[in-house]
Protein backbone atom coordinates (compact mmCIF):
# COMPACT_ATOMS: atom_id res chain seq x y z
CA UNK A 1 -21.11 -151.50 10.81
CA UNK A 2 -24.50 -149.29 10.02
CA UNK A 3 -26.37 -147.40 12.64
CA UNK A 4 -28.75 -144.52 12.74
CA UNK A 5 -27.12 -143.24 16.24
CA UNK A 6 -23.57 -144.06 17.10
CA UNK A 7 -22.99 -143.00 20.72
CA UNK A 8 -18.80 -142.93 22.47
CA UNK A 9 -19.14 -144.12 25.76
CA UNK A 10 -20.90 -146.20 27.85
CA UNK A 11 -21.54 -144.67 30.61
CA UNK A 12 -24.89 -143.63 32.55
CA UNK A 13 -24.98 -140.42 29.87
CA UNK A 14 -24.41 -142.47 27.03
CA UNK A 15 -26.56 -145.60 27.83
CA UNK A 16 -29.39 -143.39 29.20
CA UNK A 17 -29.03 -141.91 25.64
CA UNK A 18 -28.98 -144.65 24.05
CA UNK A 19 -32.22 -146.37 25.84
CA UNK A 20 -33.98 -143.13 25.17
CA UNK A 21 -33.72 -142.99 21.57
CA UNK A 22 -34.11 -147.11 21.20
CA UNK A 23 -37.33 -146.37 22.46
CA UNK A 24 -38.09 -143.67 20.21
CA UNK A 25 -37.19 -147.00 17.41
CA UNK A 26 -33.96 -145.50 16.60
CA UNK A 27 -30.74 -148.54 15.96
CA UNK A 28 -28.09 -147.55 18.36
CA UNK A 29 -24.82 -149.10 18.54
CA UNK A 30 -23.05 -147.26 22.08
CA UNK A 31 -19.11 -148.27 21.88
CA UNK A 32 -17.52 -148.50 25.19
CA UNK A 33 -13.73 -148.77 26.19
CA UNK A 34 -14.02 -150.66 29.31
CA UNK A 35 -14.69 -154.21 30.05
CA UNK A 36 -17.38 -153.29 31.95
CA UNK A 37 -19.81 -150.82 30.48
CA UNK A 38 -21.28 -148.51 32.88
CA UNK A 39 -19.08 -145.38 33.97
CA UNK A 40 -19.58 -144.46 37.53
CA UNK A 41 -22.17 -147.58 37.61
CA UNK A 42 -19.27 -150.09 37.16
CA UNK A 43 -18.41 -152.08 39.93
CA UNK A 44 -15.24 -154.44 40.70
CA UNK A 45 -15.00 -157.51 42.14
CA UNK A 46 -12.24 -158.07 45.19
CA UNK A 47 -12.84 -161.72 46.49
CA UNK A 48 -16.09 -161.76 47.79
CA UNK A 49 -17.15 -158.48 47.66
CA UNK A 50 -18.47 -155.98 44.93
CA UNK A 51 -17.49 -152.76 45.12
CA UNK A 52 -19.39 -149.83 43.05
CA UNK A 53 -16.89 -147.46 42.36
CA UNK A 54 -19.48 -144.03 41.94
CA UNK A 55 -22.96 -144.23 42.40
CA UNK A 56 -23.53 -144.97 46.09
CA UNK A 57 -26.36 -141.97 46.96
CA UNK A 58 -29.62 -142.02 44.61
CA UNK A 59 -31.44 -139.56 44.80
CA UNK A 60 -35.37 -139.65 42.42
CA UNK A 61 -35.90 -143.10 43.07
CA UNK A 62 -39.04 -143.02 45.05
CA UNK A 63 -42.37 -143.24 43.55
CA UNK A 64 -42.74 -139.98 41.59
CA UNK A 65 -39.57 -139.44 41.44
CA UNK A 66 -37.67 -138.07 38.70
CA UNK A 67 -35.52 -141.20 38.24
CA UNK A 68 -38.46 -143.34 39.22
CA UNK A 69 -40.73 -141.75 36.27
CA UNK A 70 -37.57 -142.10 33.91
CA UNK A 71 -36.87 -145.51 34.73
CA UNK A 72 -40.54 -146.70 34.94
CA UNK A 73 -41.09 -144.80 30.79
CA UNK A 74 -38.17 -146.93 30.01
CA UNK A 75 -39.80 -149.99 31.33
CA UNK A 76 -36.98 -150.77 33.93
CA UNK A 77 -38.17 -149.32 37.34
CA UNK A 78 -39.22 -152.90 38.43
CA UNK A 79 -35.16 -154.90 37.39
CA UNK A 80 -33.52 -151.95 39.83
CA UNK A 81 -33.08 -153.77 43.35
CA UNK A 82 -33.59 -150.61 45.65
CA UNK A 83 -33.40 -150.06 49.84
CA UNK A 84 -34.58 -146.71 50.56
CA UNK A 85 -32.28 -145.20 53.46
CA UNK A 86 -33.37 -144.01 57.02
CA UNK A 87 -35.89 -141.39 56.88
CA UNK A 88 -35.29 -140.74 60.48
CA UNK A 89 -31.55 -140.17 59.63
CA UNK A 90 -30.53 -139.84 55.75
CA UNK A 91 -27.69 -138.41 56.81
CA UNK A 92 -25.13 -138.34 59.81
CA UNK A 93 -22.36 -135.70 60.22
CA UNK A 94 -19.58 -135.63 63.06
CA UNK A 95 -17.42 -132.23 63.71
CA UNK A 96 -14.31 -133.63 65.42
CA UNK A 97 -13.85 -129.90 67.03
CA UNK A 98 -16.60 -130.72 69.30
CA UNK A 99 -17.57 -134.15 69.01
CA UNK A 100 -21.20 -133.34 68.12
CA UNK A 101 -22.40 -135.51 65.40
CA UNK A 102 -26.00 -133.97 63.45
CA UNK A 103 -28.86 -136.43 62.36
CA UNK A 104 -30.71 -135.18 59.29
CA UNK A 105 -33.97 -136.49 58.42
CA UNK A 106 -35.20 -136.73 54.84
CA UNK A 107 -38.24 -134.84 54.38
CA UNK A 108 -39.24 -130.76 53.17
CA UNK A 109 -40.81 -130.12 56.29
CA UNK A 110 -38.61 -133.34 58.51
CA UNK A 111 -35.11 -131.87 57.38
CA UNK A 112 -35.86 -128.58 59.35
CA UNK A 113 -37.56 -130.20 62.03
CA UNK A 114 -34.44 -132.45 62.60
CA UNK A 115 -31.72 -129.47 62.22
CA UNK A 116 -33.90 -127.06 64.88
CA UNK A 117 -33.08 -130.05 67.31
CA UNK A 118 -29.39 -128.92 67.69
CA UNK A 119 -30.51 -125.31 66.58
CA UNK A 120 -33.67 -124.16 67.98
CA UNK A 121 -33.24 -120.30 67.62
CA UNK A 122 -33.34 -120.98 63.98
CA UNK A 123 -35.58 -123.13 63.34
CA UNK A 124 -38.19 -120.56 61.07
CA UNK A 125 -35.01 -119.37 59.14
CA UNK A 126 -34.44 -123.35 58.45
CA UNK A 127 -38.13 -123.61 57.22
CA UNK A 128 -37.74 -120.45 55.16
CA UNK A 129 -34.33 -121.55 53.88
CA UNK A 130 -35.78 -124.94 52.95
CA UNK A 131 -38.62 -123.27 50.95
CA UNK A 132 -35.91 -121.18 49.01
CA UNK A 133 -34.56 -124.40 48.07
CA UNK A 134 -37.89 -126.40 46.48
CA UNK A 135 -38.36 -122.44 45.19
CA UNK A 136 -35.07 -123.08 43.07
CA UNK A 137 -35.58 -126.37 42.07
CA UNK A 138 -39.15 -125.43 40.63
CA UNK A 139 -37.91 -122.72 38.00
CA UNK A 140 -35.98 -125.73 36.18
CA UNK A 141 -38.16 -127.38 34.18
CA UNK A 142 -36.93 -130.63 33.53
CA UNK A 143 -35.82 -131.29 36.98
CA UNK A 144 -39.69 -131.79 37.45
CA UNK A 145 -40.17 -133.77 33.84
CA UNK A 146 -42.29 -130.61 32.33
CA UNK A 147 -42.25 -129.39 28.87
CA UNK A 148 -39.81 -126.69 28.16
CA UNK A 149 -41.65 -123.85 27.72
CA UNK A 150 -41.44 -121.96 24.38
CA UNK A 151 -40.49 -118.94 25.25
CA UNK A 152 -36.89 -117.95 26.62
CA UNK A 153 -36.69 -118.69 30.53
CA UNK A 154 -36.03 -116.01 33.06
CA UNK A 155 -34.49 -116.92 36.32
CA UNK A 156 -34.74 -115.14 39.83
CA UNK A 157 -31.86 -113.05 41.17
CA UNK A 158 -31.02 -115.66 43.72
CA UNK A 159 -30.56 -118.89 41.22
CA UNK A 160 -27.39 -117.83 40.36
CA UNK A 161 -26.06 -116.28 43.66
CA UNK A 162 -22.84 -117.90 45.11
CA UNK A 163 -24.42 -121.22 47.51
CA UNK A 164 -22.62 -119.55 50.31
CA UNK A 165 -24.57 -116.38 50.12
CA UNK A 166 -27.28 -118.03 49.45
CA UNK A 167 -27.08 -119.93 52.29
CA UNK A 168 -25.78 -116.67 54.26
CA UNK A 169 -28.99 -114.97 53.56
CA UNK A 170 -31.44 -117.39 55.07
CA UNK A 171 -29.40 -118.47 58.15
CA UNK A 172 -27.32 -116.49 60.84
CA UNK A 173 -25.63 -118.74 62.87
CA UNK A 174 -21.86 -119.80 61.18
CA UNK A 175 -22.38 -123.69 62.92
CA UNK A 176 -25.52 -124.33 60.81
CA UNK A 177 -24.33 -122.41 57.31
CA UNK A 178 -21.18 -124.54 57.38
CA UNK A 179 -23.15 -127.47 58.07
CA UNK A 180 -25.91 -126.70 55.47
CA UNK A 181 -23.02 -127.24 52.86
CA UNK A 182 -22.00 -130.65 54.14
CA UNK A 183 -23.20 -131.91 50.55
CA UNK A 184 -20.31 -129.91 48.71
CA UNK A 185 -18.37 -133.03 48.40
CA UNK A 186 -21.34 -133.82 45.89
CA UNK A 187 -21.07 -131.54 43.75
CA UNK A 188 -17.75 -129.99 43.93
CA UNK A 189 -18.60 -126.41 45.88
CA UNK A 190 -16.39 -123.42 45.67
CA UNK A 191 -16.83 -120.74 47.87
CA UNK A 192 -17.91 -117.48 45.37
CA UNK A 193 -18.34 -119.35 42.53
CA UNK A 194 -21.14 -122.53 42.76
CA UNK A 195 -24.30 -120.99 41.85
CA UNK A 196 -27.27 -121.97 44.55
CA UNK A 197 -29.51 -123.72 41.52
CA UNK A 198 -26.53 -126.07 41.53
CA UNK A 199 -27.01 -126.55 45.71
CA UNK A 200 -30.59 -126.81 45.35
CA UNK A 201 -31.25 -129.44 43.16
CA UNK A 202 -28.46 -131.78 44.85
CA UNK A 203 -30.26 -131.02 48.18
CA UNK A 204 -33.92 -131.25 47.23
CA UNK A 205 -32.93 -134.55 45.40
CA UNK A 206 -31.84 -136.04 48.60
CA UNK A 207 -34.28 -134.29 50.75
CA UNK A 208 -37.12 -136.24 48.97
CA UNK A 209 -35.74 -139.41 50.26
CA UNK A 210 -31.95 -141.10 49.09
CA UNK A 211 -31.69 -144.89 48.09
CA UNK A 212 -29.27 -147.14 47.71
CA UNK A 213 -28.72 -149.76 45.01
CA UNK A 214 -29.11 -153.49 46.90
CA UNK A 215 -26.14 -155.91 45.30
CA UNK A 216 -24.88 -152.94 43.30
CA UNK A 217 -25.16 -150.11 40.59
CA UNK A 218 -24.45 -152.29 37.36
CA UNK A 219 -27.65 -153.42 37.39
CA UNK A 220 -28.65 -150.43 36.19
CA UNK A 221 -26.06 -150.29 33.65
CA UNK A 222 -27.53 -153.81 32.24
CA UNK A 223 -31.15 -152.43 32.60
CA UNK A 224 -30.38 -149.67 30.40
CA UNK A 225 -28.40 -151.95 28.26
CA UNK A 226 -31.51 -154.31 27.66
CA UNK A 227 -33.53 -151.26 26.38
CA UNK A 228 -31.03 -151.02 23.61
CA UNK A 229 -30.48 -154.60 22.82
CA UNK A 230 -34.20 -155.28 22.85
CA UNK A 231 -34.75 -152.57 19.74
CA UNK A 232 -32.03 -154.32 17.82
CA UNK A 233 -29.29 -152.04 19.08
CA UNK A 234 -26.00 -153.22 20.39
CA UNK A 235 -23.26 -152.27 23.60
CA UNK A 236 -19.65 -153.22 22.60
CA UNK A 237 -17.86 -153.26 25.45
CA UNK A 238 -13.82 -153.46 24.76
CA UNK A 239 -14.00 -151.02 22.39
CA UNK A 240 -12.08 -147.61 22.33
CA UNK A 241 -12.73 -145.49 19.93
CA UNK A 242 -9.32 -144.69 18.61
CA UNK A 243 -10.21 -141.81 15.91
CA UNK A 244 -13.27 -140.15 14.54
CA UNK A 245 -13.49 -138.80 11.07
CA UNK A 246 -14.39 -135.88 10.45
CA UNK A 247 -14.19 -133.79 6.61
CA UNK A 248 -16.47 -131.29 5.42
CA UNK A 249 -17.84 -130.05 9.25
CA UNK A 250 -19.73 -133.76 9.84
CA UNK A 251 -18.69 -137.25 11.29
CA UNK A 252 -17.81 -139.77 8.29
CA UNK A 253 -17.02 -142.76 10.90
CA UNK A 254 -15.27 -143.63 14.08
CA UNK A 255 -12.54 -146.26 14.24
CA UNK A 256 -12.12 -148.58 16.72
CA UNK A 257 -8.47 -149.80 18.38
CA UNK A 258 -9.04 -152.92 16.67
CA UNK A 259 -9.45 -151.13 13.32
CA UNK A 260 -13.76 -151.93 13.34
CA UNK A 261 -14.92 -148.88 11.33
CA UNK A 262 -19.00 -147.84 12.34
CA UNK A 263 -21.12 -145.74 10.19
CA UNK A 264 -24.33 -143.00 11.51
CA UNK A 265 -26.67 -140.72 10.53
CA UNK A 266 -25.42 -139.32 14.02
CA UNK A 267 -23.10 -139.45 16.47
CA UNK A 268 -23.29 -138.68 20.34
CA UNK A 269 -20.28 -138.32 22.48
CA UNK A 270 -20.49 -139.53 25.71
CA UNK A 271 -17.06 -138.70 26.67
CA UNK A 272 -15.23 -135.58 28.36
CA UNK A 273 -14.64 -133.21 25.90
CA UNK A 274 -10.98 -133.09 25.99
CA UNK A 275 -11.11 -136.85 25.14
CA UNK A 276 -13.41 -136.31 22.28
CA UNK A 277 -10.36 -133.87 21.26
CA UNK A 278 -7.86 -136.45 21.71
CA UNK A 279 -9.84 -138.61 19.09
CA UNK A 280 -10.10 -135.78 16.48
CA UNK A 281 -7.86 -134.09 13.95
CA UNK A 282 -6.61 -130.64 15.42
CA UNK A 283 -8.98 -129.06 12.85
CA UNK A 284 -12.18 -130.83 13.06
CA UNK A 285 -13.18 -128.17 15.87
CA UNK A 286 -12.42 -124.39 14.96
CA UNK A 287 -9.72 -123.38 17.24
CA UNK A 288 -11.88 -121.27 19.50
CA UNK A 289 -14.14 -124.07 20.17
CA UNK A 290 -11.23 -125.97 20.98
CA UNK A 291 -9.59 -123.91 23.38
CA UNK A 292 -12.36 -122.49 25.02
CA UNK A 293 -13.42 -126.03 26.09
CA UNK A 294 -10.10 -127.07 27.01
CA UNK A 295 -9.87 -123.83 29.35
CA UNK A 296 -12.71 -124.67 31.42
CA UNK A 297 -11.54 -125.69 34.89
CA UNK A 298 -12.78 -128.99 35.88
CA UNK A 299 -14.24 -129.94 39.78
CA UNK A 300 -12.04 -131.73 41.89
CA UNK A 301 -11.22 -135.49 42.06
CA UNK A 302 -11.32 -138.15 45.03
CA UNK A 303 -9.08 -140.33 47.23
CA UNK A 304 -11.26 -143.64 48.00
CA UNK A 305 -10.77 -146.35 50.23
CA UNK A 306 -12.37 -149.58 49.38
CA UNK A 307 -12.64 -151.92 52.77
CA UNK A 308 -13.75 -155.48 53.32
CA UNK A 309 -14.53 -155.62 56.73
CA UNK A 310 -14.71 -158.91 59.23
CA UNK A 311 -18.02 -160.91 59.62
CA UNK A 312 -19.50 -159.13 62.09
CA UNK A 313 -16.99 -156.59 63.66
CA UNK A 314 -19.05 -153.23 62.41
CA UNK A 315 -22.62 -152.54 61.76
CA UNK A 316 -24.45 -152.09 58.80
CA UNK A 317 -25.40 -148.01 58.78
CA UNK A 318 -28.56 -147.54 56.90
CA UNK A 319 -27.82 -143.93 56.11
CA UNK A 320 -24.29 -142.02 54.24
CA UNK A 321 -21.80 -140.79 57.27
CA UNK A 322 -19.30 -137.68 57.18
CA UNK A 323 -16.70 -136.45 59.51
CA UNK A 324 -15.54 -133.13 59.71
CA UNK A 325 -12.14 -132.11 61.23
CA UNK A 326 -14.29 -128.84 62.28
CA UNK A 327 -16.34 -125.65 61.05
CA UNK A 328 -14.20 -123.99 58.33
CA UNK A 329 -12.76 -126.00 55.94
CA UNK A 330 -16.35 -127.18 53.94
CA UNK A 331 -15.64 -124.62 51.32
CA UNK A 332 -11.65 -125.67 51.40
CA UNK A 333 -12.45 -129.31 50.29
CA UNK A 334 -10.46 -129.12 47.36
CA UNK A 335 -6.97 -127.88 48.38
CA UNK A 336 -4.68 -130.54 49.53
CA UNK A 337 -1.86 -129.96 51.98
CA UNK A 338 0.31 -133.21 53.43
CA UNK A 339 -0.13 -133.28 57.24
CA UNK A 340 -3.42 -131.32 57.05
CA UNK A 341 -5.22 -133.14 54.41
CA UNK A 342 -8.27 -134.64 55.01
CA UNK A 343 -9.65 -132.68 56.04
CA UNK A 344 -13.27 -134.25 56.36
CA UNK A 345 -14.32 -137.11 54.28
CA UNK A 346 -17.84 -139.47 53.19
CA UNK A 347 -17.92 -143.31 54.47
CA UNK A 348 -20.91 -145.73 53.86
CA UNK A 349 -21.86 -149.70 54.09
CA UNK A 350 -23.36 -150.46 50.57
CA UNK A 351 -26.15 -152.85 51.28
CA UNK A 352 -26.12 -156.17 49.52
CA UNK A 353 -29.20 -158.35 48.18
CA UNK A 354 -29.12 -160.28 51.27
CA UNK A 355 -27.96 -157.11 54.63
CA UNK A 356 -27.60 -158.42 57.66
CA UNK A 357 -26.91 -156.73 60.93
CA UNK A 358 -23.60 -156.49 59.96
CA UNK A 359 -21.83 -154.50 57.11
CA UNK A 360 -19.46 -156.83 54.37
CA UNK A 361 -17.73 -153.40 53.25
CA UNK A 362 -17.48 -149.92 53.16
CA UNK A 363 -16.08 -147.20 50.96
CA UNK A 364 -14.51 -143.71 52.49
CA UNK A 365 -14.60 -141.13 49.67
CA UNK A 366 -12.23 -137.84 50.74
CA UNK A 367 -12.08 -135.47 48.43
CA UNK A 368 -8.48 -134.66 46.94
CA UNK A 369 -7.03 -132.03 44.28
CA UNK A 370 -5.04 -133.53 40.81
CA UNK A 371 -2.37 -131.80 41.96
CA UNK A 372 -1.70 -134.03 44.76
CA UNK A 373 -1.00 -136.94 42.40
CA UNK A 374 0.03 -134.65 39.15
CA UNK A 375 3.85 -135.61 39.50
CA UNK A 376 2.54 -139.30 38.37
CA UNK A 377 0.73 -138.03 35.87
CA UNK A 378 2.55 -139.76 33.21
CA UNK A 379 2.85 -143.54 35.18
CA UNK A 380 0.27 -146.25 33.66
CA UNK A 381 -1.83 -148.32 36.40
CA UNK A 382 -0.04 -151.16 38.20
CA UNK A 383 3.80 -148.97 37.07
CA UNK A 384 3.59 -146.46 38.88
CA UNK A 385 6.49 -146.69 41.30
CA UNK A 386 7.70 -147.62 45.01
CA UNK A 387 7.25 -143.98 46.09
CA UNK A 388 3.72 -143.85 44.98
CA UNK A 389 2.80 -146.50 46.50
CA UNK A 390 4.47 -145.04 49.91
CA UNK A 391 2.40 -142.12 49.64
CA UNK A 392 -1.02 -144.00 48.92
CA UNK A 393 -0.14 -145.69 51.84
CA UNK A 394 0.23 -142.86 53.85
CA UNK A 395 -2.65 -141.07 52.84
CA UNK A 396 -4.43 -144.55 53.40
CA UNK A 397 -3.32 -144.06 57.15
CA UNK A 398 -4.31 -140.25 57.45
CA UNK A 399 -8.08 -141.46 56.62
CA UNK A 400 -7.76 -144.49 58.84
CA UNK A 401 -6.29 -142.53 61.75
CA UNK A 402 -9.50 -140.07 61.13
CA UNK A 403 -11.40 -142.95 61.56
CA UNK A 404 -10.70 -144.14 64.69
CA UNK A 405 -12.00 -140.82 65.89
CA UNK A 406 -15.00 -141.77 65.40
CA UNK A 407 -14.85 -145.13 66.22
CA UNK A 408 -11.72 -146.14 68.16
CA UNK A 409 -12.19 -150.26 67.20
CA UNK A 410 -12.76 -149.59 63.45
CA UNK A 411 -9.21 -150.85 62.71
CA UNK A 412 -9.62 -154.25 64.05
CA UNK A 413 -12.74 -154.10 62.13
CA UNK A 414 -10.77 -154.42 58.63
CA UNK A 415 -9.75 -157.31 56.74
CA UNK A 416 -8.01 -155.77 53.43
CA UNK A 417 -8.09 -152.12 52.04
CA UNK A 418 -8.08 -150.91 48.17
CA UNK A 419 -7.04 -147.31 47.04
CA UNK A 420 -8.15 -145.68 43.97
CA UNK A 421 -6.69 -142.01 43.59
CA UNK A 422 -7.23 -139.34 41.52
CA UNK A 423 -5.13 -141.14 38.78
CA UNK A 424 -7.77 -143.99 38.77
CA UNK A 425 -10.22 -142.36 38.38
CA UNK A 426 -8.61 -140.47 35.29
CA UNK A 427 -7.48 -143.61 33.79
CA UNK A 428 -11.08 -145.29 34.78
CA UNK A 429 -13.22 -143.13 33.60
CA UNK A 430 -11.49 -141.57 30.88
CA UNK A 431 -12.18 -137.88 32.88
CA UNK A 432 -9.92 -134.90 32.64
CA UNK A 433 -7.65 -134.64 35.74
CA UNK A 434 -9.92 -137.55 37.29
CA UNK A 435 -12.48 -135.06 37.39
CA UNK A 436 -15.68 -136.28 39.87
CA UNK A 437 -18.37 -133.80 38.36
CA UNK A 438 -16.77 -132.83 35.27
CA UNK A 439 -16.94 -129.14 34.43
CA UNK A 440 -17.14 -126.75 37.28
CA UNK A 441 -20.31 -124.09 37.26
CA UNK A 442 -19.36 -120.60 37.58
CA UNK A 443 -21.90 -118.49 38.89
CA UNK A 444 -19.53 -115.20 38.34
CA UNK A 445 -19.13 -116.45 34.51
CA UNK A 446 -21.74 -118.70 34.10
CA UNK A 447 -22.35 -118.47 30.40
CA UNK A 448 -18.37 -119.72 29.93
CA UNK A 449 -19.08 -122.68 31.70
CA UNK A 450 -21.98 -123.83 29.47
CA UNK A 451 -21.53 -126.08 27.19
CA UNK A 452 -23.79 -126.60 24.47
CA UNK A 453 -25.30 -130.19 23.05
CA UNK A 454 -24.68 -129.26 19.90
CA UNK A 455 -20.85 -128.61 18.61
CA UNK A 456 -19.07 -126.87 15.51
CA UNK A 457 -19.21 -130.61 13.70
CA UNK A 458 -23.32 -131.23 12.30
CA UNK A 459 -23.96 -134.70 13.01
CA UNK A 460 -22.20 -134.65 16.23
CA UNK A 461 -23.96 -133.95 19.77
CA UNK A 462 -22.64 -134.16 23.25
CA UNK A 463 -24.43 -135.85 26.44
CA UNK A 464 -23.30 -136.54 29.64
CA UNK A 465 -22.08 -134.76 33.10
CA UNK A 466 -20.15 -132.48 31.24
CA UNK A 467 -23.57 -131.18 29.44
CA UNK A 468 -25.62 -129.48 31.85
CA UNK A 469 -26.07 -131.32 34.81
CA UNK A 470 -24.23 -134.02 37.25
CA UNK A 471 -25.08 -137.12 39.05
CA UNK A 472 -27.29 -140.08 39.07
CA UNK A 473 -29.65 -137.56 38.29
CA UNK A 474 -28.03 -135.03 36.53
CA UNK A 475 -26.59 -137.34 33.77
CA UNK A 476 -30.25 -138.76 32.93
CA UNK A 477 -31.66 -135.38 32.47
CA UNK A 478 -28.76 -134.18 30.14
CA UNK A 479 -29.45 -137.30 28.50
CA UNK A 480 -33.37 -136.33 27.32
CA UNK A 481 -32.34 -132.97 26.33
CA UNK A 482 -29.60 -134.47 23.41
CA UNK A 483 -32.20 -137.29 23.03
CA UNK A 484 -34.49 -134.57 22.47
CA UNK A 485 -32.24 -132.58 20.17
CA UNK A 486 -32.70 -135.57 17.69
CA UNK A 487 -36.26 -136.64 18.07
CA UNK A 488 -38.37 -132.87 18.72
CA UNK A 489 -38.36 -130.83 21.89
CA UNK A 490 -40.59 -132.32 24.40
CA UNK A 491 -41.26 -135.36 22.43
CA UNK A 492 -39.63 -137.25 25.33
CA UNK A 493 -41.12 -135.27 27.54
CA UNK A 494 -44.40 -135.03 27.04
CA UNK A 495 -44.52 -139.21 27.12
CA UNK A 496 -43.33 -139.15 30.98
């Protein structure tokens, strides 16, 4: 089967992609393993309820937005059901050290504003330090849809300072800097080593006002499909890709598991690179290539809890919740210690088509090491053994006990729970170590953790969250500069 793109993986990378270069008239045939195309804007059925199992938060989605300019080029803007969130309160964050729980308003000059409440001796260091953010944001081009300019880009000194000096630098008070890093669990902060750019964008992107998906994030997934379909592409779903061919330094085919051979002029994979490794010869890739890839640390992974709660026993929240244990542990996220761990942890109600008063479901996202589940590592899904499923259930209680912190009824409130651990999300999304965010960014080695689009093999190019940036946002971006790589610089661009 003939194509002139072939793209591995469905996911918000590849179908963004894909819909990008449909519309520049290119055939694209995207091959997905899952039943479900999507990635992290899949979503599973239990009963009644549909769970999304990764893109809860948008971010770009208001008018002028980025994703709102993307989405309306590609002619989808008005198929996404959207509910903007709270502006009063986008976010809500309880410290169980002192039982104070912070309202953050969406907004550049509102977020301060709403911060200075609890923190009024700093509230011109929380306008400057909000400034130093939008600052940030602006020397990256195509976080604002502009044309890459021609000549090579210089960055200031502070873009690639560590997010907790940059934070440091703007704010005095130890309360507010650990709180101004309550979004690490979005993009997988380390203390020393997350550049601020990284920080800024996340923040900013949320700042300008968060969304939510109403009835959940597949639709976009089938959006982007339609773009596709509708310039006589195609989306397989069901279909693996079990071995790509590589001789002479260029793709000949990819094989399917069911033995389907398809044929490009190119091929993008959509795919963590150690998978696209899996489904090469050893020496498709030079060796260094290989192993410098496969060296890169990746972020951190999750433990979720998916809940269906009563009719009526908790409300719908119209803004994204954490809970902290206390003040130092935001930059300790990622370590995992039984009897300590969580140590803080996300929880929202997803809205569906038709909210009510009263929440159907929620999802509690803490964030949890591989290593925590790495003695499984070799167990298939649904076999893994009576002691794993003792210690999900234990970890299940740790969250729940958390919980009723914060709200002493909430376990009456629930009817059945679902866990998905750091295996799942491996085996789900096809990620090394059941990565979130893919690699990590390195601001003390930050040319190592760049990864090019282009590889060692000619007609092959990577896109997704592994490429440049993360995230609802992230991905789509990564997505026009490979689109780009094909089609011209800026002749994506330029047309938004």
């Amino acid at each position: 089967m003939n194509a002139d793109i072939i793209i591995i993986g469905g996911g918000l990378g590849g179908l963004t992609t894909g819909a990008l270069l449909a519309k520049e008239g290119l055939r694209v045939i995207v091959l997905e393993k899952n039943a479900v195309i999507g990635g992290g804007l899949q979503t599973f059925r239990r009963g009644n309820i549909e769970f999304e199992t990764g893109m809860h938060i948008l971010g770009g989605f208001r008018k002028g937005g980025t994703l709102h300019r993307i989405c309306t080029y590609l002619g989808i803007i008005d198929r996404l059901r959207l509910r903007d969130m709270d502006e009063w309160c986008m976010d809500e964050i309880t410290y169980g050290e002192d039982n104070v729980t912070y309202r953050i308003a969406s907004g550049r000059q509102a977020f301060a504003e709403s911060l200075a409440v609890y923190f009024p001796k700093q509230r011109e260091q929380l306008h400057n330090y909000v400034e130093a953010l939008y600052k940030l944001t602006d020397e990256i081009d195509i976080f604002h849809l502009r044309p890459a300019p021609e000549n090579i880009v210089s960055h200031s000194e502070q873009f690639l300072w560590p997010v907790d000096k940059f934070i440091a630098h703007y704010v005095t008070d130890p309360k507010l800097r650990d709180l101004l890093a309550y979004m690490n669990p979005m993009y997988g902060g380390i203390e020393g080593h997350t550049p601020a750019y990284i920080h800024a964008l996340i923040n900013v992107l949320y700042i300008e006002g968060p969304s939510r998906f109403e009835g959940g994030s597949l639709q976009m997934a089938l959006a982007l499909q339609s773009v596709i379909e509708q310039a006589g592409g195609r989306v397989i779903a069901n279909a693996p890709v079990e071995h790509i061919e590589v001789r002479e330094k260029a793709v000949q085919k990819v094989v399917t598991h069911d033995g389907t051979e398809y044929q490009a002029d190119r091929y993008i994979a959509a795919i963590h690179p150690s998978e696209l490794f899996r489904i090469t010869d050893e020496n498709a890739f030079p060796r260094a290539y290989r192993n410098r890839l496969e060296s890169l640390p990746n972020t951190y992974s999750t433990f979720n809890l998916f809940i269906e709660l009563h009719e009526g026993a908790f409300p719908y929240i119209n803004h994204t919740c954490y809970y902290e244990r206390d003040y130092r542990h935001i930059w300790r996220l990622g370590e995992y210690v039984e009897g300590q761990w969580p140590v803080g942890f996300m929880f929202m109600t997803p809205t569906s088509a038709c909210q009510g008063p009263f929440a159907t479901h929620m999802i509690i996202n803490s964030i949890m090491p591989y290593e925590a589940v790495a003695q499984w590592e070799n167990t298939l899904t649904g076999r893994r053994g009576a002691d794993y499923e003792a210690w999900k259930k234990a970890r299940q209680e740790d969250i729940i006990r958390l919980m009723e912190l914060r709200y002493p009824d909430f376990r009456r409130a629930i009817k059945h729970i679902y866990t998905a651990t750091p295996l799942t999300v491996r085996d789900y999304f096809h990620t090394k170590h059941g990565s979130l965010y893919g690699y990590e960014k390195d601001c003390e080695n930050f040319l190592r953790s760049q990864v090019p689009i282009f590889t060692k093999v000619s007609n092959l190019l990577l896109t997704g969250q592994n490429i440049g940036l993360h995230g609802i946002c992230g991905v789509p971006l990564s997505a026009i500069n490979t689109a780009e790589a094909i089609v011209g610089v800026n002749q994506i661009i330029r047309k938004m």
